[in-house]
Protein backbone atom coordinates (compact mmCIF):
# COMPACT_ATOMS: atom_id res chain seq x y z
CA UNK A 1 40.10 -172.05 27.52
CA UNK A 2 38.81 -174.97 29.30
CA UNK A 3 41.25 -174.38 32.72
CA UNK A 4 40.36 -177.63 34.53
CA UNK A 5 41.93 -179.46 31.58
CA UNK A 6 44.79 -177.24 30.97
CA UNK A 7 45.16 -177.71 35.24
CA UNK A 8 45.21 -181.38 34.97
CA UNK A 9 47.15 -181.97 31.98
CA UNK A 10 49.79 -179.97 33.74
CA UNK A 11 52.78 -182.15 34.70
CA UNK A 12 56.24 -180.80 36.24
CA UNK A 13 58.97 -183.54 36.06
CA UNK A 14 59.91 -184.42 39.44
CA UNK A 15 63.55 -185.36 38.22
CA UNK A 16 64.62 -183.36 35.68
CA UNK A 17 68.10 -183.17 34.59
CA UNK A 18 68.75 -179.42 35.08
CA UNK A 19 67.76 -177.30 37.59
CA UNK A 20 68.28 -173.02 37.69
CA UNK A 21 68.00 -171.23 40.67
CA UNK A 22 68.36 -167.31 40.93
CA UNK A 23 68.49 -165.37 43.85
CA UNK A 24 69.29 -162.13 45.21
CA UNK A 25 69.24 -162.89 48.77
CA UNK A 26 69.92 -165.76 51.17
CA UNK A 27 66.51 -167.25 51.89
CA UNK A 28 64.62 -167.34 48.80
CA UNK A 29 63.70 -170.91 48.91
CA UNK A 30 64.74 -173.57 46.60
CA UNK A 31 63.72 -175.01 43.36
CA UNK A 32 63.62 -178.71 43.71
CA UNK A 33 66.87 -180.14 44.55
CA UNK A 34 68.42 -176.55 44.65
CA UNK A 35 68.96 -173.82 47.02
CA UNK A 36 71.32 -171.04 47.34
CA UNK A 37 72.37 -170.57 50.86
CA UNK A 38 74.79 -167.54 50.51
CA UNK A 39 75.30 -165.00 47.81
CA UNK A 40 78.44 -162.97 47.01
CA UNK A 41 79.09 -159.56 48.03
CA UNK A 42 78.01 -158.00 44.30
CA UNK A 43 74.47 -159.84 44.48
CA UNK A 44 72.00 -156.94 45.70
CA UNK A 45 68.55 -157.42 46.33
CA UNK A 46 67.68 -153.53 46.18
CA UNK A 47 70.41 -151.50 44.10
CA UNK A 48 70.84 -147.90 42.90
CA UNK A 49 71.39 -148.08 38.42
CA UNK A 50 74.53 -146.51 37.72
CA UNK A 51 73.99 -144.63 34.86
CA UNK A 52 74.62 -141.38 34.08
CA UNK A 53 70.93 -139.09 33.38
CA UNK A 54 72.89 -137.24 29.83
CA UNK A 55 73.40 -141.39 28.77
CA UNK A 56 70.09 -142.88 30.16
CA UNK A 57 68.39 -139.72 28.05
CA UNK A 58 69.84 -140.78 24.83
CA UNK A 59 68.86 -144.07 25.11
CA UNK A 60 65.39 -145.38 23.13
CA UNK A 61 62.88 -147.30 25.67
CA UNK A 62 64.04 -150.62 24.48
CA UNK A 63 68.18 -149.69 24.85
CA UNK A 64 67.04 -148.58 28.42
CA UNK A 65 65.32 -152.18 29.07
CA UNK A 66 68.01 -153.99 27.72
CA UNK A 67 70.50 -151.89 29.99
CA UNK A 68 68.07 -152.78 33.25
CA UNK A 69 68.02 -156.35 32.35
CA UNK A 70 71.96 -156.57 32.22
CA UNK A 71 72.32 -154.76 35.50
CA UNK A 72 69.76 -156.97 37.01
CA UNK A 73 71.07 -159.93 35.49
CA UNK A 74 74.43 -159.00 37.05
CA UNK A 75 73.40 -158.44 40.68
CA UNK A 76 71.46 -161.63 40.75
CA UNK A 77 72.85 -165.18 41.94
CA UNK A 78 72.27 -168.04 39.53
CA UNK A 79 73.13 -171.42 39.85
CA UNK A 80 72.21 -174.23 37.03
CA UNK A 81 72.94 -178.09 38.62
CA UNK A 82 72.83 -180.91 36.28
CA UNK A 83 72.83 -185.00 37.21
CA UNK A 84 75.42 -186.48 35.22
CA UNK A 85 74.61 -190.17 36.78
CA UNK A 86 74.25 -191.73 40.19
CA UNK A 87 76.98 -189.69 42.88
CA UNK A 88 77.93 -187.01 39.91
CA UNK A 89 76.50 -183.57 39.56
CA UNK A 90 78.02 -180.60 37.83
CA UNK A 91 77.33 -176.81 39.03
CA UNK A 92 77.82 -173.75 37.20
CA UNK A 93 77.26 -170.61 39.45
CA UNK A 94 77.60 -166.98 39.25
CA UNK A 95 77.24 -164.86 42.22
CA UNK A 96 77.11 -168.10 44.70
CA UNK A 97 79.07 -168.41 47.55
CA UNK A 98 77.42 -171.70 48.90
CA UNK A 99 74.41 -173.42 48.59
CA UNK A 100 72.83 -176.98 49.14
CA UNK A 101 71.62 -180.17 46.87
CA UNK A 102 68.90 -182.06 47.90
CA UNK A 103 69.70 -185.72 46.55
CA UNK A 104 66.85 -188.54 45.80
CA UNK A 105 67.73 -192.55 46.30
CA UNK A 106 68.92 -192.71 42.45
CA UNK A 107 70.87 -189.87 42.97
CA UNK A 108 73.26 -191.76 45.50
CA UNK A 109 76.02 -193.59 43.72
CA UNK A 110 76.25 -197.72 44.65
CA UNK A 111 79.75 -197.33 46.87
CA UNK A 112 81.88 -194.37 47.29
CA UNK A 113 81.49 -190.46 47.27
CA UNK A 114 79.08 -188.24 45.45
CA UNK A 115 81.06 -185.70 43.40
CA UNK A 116 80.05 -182.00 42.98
CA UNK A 117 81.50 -180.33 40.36
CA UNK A 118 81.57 -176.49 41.03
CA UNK A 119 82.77 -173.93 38.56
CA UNK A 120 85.02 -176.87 37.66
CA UNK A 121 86.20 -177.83 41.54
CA UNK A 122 85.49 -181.16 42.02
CA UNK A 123 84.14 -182.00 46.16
CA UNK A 124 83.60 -185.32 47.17
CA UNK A 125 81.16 -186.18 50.24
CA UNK A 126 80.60 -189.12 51.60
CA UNK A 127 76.71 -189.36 51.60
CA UNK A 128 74.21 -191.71 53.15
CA UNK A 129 70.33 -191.97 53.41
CA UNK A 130 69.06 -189.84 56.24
CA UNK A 131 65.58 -190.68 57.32
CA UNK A 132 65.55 -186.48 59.10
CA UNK A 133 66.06 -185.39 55.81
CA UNK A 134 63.39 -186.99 54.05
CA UNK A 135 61.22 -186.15 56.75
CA UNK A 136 62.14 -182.42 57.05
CA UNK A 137 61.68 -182.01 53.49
CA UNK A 138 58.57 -183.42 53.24
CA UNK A 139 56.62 -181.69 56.15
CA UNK A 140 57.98 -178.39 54.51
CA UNK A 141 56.52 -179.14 50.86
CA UNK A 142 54.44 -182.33 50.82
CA UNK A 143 55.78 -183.11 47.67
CA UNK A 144 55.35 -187.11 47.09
CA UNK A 145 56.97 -186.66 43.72
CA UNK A 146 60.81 -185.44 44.71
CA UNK A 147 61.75 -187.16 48.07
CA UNK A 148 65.16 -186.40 48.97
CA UNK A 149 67.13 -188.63 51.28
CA UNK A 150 70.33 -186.94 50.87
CA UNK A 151 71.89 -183.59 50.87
CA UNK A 152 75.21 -181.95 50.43
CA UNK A 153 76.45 -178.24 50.74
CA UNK A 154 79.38 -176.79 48.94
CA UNK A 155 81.93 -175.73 49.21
C-alpha cells in the first residue's frame, strides 16, 4: 500500500451534516462542532457487568460479546447533532445532561434565534459572532477547515 497516497487522498469534511459524539465522562473532548459537557448519572466510565457467573457460563463467546457491547452501549453518552439550515439544529441524545455546539458563519441564521432541538425541546438563543471564540478554538486545534464563531450550550 502506497501510504503517502492513501495519506493525501485522505479528506474529512469540515461541515458535515451529522455529527456523533460518545462519551463516558465529562472531558473527553469534542468531535467538531460537538462536545458533551455533562453526562447523566447511569453513564460510567469504569463499571462492574451485572451478570450472574451460572448465566455468563452458558453463554457461547459471541452471546457474551454481544451482552458486553449492550452494557457498554448503555453506560455510554451519545449525542448525534444534525444542521437542518442556517439557525436550526436537531439533537438526539442519550445519557446527556448538557453539552455545547460550536457554530460556523453559515451556521448563524440572517435575523433572529438559532433553534436547538433536543430530544424534541426546542431552545432558542440569541447568537452573535464572537471574535474569543474563534480565537479560543483555533489556538486549541489549528484547524483552518471548521472555524467556529458561535457557540451555544443546552439546556
Amino acid at each position: 500500500m502506497d501510504w503517502v497516497e492513501w495519506f493525501t487522498s485522505a479528506r474529512r469534511d469540515p461541515r458535515p451534516e451529522r455529527v456523533v459524539r460518545r462519551a463516558a465522562r465529562p472531558g473527553e473532548g469534542r468531535h467538531l462542532r460537538l462536545e458533551v459537557l455533562e453526562v447523566a448519572g447511569d453513564v460510567e466510565e469504569i463499571f462492574a457487568s451485572k451478570v450472574s457467573a451460572a448465566k455468563w457460563g452458558r453463554m457461547s463467546p459471541a452471546e457474551q460479546r454481544e451482552w458486553m457491547a449492550g452494557e457498554i452501549e448503555r453506560k455510554t453518552a451519545r449525542a448525534e447533532a444534525r444542521r437542518e439550515g442556517p439557525g436550526r439544529l436537531v439533537v438526539k441524545s442519550t445519557g446527556v445532561k448538557r453539552l455545547r455546539l460550536l457554530l460556523g458563519p453559515d451556521d448563524l441564521p440572517p435575523e433572529g434565534a438559532v433553534v436547538v432541538t433536543l430530544n424534541g425541546r426546542a431552545h432558542r438563543r440569541t447568537v452573535t459572532s464572537d471574535a474569543a471564540v474563534l480565537l479560543r478554538e483555533f489556538a486549541a486545534t489549528l484547524d483552518r477547515s471548521f472555524l467556529p464563531v458561535a457557540e451555544i450550550a443546552v439546556p
